[in-house]
PDB file of N, CA and C in Angstrom:
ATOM      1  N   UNK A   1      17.047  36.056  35.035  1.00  0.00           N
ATOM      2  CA  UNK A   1      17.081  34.744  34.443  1.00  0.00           C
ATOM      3  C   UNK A   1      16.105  34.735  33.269  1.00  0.00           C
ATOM      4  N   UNK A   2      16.425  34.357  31.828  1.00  0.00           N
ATOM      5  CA  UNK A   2      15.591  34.250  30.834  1.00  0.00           C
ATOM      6  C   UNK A   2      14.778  33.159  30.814  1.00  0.00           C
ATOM      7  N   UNK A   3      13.878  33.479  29.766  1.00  0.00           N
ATOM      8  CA  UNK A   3      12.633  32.088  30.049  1.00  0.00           C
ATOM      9  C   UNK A   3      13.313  30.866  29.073  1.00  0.00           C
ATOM     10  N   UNK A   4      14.640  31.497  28.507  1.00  0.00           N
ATOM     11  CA  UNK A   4      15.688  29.814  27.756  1.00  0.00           C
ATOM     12  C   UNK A   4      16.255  29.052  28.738  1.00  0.00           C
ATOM     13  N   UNK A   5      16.830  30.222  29.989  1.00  0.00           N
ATOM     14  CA  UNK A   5      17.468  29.516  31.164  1.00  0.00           C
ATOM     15  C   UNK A   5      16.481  27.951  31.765  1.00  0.00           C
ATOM     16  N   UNK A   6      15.479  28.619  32.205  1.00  0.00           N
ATOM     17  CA  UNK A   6      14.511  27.866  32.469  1.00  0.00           C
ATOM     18  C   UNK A   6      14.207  26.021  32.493  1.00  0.00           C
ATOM     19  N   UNK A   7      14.528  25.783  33.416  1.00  0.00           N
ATOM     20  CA  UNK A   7      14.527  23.613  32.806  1.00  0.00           C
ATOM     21  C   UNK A   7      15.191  23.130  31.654  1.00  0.00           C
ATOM     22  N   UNK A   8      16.220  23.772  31.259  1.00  0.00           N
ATOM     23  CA  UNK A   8      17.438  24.030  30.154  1.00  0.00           C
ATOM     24  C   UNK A   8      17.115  23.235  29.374  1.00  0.00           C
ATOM     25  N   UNK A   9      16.274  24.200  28.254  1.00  0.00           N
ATOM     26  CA  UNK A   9      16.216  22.435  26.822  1.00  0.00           C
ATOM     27  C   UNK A   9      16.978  22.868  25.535  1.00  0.00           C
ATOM     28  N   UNK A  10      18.461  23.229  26.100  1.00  0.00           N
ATOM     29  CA  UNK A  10      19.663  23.375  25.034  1.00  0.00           C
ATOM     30  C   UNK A  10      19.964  21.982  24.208  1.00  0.00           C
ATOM     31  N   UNK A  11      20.768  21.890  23.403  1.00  0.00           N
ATOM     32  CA  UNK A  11      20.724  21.057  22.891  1.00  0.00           C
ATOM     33  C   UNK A  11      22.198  20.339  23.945  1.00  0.00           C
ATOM     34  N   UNK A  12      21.483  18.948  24.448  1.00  0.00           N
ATOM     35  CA  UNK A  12      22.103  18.099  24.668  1.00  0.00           C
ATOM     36  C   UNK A  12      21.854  16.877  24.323  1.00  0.00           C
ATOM     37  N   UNK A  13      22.922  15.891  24.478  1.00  0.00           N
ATOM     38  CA  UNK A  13      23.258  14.432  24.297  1.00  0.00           C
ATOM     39  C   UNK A  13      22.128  13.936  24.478  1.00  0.00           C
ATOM     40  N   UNK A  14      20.614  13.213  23.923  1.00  0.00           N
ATOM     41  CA  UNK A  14      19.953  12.359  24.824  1.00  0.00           C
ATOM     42  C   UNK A  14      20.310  10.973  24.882  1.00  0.00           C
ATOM     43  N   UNK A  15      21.232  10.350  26.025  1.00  0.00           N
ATOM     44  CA  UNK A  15      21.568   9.794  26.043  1.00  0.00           C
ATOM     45  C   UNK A  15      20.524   8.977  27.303  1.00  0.00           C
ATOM     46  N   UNK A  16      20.492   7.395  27.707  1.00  0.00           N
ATOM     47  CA  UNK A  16      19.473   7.045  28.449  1.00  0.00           C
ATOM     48  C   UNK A  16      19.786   7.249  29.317  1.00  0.00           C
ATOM     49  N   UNK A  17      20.816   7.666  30.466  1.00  0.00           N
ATOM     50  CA  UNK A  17      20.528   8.027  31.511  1.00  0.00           C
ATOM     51  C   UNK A  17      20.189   9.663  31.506  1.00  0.00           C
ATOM     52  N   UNK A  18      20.412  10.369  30.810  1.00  0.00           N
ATOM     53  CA  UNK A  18      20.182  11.583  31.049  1.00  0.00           C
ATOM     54  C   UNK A  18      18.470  12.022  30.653  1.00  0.00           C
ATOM     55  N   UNK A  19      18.137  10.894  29.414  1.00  0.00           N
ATOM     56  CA  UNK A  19      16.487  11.094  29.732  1.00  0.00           C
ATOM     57  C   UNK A  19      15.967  10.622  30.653  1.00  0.00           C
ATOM     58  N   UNK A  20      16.390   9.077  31.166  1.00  0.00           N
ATOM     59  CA  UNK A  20      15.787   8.706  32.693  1.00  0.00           C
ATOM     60  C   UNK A  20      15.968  10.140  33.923  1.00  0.00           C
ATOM     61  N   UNK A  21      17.237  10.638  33.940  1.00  0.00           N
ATOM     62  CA  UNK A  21      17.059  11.357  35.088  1.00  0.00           C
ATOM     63  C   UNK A  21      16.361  13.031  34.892  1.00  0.00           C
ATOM     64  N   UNK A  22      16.612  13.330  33.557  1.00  0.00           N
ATOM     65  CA  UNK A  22      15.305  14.641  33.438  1.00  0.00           C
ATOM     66  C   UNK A  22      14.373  14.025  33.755  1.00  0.00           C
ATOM     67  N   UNK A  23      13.829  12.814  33.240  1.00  0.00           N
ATOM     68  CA  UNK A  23      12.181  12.914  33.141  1.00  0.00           C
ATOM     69  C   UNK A  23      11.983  12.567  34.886  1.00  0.00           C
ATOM     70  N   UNK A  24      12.893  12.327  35.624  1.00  0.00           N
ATOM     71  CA  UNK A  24      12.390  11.824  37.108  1.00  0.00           C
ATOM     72  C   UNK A  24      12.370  13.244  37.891  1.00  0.00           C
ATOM     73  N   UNK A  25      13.174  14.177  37.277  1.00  0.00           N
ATOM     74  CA  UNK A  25      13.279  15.092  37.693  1.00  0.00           C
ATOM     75  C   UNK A  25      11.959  15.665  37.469  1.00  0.00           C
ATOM     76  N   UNK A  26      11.632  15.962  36.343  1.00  0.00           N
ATOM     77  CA  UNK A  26      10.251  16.559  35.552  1.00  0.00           C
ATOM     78  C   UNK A  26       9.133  16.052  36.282  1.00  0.00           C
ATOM     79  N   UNK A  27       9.180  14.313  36.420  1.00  0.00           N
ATOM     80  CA  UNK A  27       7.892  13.867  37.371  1.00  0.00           C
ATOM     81  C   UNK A  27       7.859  14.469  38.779  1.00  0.00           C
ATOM     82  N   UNK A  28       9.238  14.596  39.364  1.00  0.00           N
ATOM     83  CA  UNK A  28       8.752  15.224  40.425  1.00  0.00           C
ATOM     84  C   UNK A  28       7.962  16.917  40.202  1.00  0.00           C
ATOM     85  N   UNK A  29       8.761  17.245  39.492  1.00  0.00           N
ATOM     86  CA  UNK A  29       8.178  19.052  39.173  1.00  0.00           C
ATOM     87  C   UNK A  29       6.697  19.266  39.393  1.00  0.00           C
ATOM     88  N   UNK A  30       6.152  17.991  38.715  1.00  0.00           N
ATOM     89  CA  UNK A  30       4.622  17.537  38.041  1.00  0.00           C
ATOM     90  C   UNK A  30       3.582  17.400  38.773  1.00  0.00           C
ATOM     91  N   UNK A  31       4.118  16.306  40.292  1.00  0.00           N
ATOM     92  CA  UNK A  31       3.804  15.527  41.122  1.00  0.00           C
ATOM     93  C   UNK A  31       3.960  16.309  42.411  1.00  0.00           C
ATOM     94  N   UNK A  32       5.215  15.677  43.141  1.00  0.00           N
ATOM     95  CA  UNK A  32       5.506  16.314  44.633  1.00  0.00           C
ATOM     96  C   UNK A  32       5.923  17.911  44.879  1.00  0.00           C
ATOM     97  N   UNK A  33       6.099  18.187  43.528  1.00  0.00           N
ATOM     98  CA  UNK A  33       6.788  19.491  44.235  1.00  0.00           C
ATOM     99  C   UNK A  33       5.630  20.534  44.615  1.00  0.00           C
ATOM    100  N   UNK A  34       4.530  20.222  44.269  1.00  0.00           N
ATOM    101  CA  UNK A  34       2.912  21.481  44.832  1.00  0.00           C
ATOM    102  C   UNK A  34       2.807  21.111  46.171  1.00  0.00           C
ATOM    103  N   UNK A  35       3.551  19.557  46.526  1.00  0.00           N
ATOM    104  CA  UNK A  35       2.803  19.368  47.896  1.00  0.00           C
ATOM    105  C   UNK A  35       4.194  19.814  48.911  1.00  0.00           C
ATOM    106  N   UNK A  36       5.304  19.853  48.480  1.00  0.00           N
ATOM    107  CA  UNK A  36       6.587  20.261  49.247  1.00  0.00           C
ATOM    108  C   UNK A  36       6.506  21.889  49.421  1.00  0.00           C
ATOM    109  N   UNK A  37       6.382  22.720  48.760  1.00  0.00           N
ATOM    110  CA  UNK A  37       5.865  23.872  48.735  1.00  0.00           C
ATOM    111  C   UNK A  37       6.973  25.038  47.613  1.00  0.00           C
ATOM    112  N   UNK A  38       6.736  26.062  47.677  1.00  0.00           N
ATOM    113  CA  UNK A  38       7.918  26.805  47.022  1.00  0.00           C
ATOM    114  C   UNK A  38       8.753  28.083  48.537  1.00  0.00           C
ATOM    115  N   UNK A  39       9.457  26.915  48.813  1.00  0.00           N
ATOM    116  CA  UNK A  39       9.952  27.612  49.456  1.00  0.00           C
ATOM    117  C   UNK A  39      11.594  27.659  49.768  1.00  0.00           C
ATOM    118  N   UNK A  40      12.441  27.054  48.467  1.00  0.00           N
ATOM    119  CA  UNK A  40      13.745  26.925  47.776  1.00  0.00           C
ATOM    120  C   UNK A  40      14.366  28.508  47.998  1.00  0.00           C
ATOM    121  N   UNK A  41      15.642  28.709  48.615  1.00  0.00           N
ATOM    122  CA  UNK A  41      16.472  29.662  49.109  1.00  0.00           C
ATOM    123  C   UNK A  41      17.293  29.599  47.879  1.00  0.00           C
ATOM    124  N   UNK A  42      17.137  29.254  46.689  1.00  0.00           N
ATOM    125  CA  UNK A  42      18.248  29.476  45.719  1.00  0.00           C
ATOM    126  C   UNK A  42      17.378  29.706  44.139  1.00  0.00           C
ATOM    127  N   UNK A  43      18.343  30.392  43.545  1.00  0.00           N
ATOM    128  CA  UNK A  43      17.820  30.971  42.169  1.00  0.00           C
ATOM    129  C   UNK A  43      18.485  30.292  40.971  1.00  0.00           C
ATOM    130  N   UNK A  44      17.963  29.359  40.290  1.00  0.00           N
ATOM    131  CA  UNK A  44      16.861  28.371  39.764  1.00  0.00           C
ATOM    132  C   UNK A  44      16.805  27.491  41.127  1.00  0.00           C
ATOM    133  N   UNK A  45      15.272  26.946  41.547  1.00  0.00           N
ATOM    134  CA  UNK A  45      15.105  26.278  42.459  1.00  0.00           C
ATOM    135  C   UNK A  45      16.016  24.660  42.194  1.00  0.00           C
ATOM    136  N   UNK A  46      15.744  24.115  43.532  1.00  0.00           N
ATOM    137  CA  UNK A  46      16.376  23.131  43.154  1.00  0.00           C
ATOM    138  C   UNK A  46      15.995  21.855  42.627  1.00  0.00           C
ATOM    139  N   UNK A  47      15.226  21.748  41.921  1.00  0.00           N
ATOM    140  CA  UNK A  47      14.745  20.613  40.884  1.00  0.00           C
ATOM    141  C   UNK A  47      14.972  21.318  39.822  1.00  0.00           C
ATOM    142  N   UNK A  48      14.958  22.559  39.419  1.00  0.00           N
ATOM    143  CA  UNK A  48      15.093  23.005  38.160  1.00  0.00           C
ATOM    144  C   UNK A  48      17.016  23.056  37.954  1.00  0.00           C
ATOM    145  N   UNK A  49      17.736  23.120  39.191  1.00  0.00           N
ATOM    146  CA  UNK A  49      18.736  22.832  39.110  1.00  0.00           C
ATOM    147  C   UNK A  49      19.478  21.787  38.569  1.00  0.00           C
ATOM    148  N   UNK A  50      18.965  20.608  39.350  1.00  0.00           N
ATOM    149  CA  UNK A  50      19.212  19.423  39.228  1.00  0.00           C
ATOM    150  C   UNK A  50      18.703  18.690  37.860  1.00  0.00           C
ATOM    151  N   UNK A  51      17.593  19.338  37.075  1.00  0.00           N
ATOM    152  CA  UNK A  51      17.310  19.347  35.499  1.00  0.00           C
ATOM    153  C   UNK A  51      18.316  19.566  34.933  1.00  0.00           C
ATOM    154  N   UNK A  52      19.041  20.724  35.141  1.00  0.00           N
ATOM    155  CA  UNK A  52      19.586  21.202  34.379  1.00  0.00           C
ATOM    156  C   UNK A  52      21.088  20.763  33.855  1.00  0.00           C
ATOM    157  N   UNK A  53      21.578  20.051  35.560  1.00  0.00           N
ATOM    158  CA  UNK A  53      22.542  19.528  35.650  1.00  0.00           C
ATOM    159  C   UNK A  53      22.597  18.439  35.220  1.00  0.00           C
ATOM    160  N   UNK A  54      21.695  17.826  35.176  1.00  0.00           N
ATOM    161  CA  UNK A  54      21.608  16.159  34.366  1.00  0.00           C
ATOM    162  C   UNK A  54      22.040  16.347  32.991  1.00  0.00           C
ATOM    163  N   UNK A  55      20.758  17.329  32.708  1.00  0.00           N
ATOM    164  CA  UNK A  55      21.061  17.747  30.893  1.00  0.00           C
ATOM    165  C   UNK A  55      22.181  17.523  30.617  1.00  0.00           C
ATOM    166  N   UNK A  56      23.275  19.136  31.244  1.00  0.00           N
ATOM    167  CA  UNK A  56      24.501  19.183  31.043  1.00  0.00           C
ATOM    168  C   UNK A  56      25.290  17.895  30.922  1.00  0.00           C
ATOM    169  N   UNK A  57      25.217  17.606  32.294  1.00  0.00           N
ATOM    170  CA  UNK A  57      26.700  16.705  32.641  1.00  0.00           C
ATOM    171  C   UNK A  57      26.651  15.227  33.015  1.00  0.00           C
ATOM    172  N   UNK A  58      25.517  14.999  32.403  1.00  0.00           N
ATOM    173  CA  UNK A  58      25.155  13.593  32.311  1.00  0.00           C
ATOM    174  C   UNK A  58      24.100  13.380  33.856  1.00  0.00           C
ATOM    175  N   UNK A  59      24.100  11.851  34.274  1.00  0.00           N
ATOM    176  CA  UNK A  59      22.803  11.503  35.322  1.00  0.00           C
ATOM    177  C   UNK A  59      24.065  11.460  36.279  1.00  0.00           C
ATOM    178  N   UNK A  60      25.408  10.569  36.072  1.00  0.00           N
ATOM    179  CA  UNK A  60      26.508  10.930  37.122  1.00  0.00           C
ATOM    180  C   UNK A  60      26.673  12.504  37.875  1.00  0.00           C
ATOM    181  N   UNK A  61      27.185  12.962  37.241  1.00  0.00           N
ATOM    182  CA  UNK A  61      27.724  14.537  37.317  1.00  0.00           C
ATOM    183  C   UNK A  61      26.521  14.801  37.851  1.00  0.00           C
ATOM    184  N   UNK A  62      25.473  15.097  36.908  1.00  0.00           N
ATOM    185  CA  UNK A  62      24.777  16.432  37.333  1.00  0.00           C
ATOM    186  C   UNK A  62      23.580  15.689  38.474  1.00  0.00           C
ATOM    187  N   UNK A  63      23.736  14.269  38.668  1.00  0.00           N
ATOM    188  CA  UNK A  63      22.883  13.771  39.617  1.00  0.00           C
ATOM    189  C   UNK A  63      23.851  14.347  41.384  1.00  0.00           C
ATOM    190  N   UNK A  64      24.812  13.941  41.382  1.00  0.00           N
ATOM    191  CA  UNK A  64      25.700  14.975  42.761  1.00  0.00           C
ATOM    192  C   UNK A  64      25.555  15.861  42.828  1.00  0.00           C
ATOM    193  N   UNK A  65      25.516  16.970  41.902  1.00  0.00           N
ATOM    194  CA  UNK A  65      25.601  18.291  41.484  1.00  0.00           C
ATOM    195  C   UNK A  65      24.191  18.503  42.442  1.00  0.00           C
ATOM    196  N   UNK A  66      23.174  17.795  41.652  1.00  0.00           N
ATOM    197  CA  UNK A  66      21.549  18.080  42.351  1.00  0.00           C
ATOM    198  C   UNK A  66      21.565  17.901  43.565  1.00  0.00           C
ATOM    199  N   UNK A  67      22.364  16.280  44.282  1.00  0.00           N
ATOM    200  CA  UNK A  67      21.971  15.864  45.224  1.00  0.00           C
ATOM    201  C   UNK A  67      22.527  17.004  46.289  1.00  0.00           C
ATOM    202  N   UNK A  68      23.861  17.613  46.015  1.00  0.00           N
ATOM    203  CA  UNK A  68      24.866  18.155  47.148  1.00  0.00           C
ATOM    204  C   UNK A  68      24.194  19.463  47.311  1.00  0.00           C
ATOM    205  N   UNK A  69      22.954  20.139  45.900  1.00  0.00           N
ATOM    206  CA  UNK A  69      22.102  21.356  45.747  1.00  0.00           C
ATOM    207  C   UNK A  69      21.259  21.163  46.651  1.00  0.00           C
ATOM    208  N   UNK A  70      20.510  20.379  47.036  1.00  0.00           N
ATOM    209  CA  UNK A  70      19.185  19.856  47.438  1.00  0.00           C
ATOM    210  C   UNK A  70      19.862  19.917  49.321  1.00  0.00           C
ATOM    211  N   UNK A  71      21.106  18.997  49.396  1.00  0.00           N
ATOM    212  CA  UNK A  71      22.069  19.602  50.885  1.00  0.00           C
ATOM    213  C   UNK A  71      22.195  20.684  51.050  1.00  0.00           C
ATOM    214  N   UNK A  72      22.713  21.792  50.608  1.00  0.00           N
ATOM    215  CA  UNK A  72      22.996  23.197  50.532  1.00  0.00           C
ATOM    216  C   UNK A  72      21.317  24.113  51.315  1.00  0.00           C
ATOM    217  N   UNK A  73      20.538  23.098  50.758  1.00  0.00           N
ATOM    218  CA  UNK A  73      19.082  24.347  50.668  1.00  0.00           C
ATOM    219  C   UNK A  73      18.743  23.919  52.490  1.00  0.00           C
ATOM    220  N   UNK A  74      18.836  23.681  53.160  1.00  0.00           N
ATOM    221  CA  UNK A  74      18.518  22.924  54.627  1.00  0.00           C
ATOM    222  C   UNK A  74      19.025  24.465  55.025  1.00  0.00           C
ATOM    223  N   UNK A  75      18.295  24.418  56.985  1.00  0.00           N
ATOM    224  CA  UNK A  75      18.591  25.253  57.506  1.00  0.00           C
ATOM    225  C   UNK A  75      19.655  25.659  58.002  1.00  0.00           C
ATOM    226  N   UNK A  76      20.564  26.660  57.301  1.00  0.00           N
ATOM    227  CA  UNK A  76      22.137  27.296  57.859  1.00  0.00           C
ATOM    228  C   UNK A  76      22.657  27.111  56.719  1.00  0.00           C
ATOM    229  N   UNK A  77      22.460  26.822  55.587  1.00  0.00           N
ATOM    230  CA  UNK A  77      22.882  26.316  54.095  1.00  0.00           C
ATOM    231  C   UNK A  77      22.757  27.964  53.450  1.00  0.00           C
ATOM    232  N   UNK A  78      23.292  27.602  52.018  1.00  0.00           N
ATOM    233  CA  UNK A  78      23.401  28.713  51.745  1.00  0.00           C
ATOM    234  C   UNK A  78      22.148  29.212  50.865  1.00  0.00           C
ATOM    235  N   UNK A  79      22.290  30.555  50.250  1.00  0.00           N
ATOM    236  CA  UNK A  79      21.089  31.297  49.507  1.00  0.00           C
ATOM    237  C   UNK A  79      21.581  32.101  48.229  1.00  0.00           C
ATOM    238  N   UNK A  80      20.668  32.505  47.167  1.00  0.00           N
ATOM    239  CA  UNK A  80      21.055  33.009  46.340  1.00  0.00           C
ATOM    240  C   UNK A  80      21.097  32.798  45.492  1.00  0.00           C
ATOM    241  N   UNK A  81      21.524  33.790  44.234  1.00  0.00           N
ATOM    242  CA  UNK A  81      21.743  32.866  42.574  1.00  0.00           C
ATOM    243  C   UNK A  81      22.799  32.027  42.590  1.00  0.00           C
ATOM    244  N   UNK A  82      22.984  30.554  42.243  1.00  0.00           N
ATOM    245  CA  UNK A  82      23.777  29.615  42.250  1.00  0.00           C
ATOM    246  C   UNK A  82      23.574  28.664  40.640  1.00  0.00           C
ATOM    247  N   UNK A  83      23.508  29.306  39.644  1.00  0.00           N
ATOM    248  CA  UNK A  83      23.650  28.576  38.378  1.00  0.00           C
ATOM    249  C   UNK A  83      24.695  27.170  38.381  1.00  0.00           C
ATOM    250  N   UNK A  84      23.980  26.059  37.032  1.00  0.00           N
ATOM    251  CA  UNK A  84      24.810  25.356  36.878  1.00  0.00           C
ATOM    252  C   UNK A  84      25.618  25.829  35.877  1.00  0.00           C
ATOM    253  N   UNK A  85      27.223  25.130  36.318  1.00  0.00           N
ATOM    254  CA  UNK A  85      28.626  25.860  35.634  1.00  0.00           C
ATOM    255  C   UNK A  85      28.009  25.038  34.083  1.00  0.00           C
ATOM    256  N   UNK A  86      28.470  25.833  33.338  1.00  0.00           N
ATOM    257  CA  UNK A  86      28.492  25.764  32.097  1.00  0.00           C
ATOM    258  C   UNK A  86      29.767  24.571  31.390  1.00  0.00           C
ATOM    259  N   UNK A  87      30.454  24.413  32.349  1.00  0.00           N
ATOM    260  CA  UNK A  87      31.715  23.624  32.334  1.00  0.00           C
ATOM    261  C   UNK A  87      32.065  22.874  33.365  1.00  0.00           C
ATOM    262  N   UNK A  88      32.463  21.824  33.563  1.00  0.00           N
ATOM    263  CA  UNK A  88      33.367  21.470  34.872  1.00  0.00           C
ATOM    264  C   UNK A  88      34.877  21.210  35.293  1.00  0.00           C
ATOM    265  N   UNK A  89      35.459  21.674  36.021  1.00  0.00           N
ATOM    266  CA  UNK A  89      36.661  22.069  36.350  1.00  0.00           C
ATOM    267  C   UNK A  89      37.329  20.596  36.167  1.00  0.00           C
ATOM    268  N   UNK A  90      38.752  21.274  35.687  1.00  0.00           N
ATOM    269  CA  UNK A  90      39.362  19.835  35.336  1.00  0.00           C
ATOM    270  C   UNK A  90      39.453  18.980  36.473  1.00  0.00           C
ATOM    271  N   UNK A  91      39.562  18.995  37.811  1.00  0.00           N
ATOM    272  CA  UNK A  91      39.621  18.880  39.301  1.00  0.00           C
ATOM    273  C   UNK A  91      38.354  17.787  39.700  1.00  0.00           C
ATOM    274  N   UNK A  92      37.425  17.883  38.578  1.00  0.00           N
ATOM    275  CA  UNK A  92      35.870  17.341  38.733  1.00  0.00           C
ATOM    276  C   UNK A  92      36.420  15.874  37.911  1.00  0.00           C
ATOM    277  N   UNK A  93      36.328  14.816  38.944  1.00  0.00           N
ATOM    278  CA  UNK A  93      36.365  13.658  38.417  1.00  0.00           C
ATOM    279  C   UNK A  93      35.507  12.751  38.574  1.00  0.00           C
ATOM    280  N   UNK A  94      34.941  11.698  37.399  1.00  0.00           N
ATOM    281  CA  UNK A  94      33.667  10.641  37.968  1.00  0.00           C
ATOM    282  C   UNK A  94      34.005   9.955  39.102  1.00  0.00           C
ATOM    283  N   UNK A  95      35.447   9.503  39.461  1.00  0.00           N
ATOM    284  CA  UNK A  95      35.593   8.391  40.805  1.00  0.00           C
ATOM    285  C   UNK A  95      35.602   9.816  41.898  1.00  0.00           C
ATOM    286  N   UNK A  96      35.330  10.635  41.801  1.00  0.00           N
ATOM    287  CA  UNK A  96      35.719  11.954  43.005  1.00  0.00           C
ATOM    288  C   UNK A  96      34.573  12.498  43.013  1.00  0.00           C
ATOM    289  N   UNK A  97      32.780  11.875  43.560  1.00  0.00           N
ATOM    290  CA  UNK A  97      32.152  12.677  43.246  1.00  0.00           C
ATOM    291  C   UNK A  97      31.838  13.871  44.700  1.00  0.00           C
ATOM    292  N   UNK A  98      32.586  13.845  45.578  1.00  0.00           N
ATOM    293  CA  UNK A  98      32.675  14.635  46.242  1.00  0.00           C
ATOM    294  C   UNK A  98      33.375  16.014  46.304  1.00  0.00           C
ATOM    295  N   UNK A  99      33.575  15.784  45.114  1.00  0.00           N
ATOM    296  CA  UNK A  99      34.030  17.172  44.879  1.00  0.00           C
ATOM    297  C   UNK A  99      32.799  18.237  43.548  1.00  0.00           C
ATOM    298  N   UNK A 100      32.172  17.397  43.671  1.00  0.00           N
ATOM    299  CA  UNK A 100      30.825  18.245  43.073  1.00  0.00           C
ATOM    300  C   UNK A 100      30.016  18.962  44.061  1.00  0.00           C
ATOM    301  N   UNK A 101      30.797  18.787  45.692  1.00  0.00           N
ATOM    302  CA  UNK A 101      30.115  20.151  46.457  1.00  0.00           C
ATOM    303  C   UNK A 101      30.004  21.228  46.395  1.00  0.00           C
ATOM    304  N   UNK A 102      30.874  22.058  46.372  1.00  0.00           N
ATOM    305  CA  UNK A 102      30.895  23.095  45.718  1.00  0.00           C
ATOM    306  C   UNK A 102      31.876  23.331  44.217  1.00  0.00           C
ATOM    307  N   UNK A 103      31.478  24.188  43.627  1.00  0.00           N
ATOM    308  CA  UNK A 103      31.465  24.352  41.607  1.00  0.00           C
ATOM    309  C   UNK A 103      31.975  25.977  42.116  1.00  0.00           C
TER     310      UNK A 103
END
């Protein structure tokens, strides 16, 4: 993973929900996450995930995307490199956000 990958500051939309939900994301990074510990089963952890996914795909999208990431990491869940898609499948609809479980 490169150090661009990293809390993705590509050029996206700043639009207000997507700075409200980086920067809540970021406060947590800042704040709770020293006292939760580093102990995330997936590669970018999952706040840096859920950064990233906001960026992308707005505070809708990439807020499920985070939330269903953040489900995944619990015990019997899965592990591993799990990037956010660069795209979302035509199948990915705003009234369907249950289908942002798995990408």
């Amino acid at each position: 993973m490169s150090a661009q990958s990293r809390n993705w500051s590509g050029p996206w939309p700043k639009t207000p929900g997507r700075v409200v939900g980086t920067a809540l994301v970021r406060l947590y990074q800042l704040t709770l996450s020293g006292f939760v510990g580093n102990s995330c089963r997936h590669l970018p952890t999952c706040s840096e995930y859920a950064y990233e996914a906001i960026a992308r795909h707005g505070l809708w999208a990439g807020g499920w995307m985070g939330l269903f990431r953040l489900m995944r990491c619990g015990p019997g869940g899965t592990h591993g490199i799990d990037p956010v898609p660069e795209v979302l499948q035509p199948h990915h609809k705003w009234w369907a956000p249950w289908r942002y479980w798995r990408l």
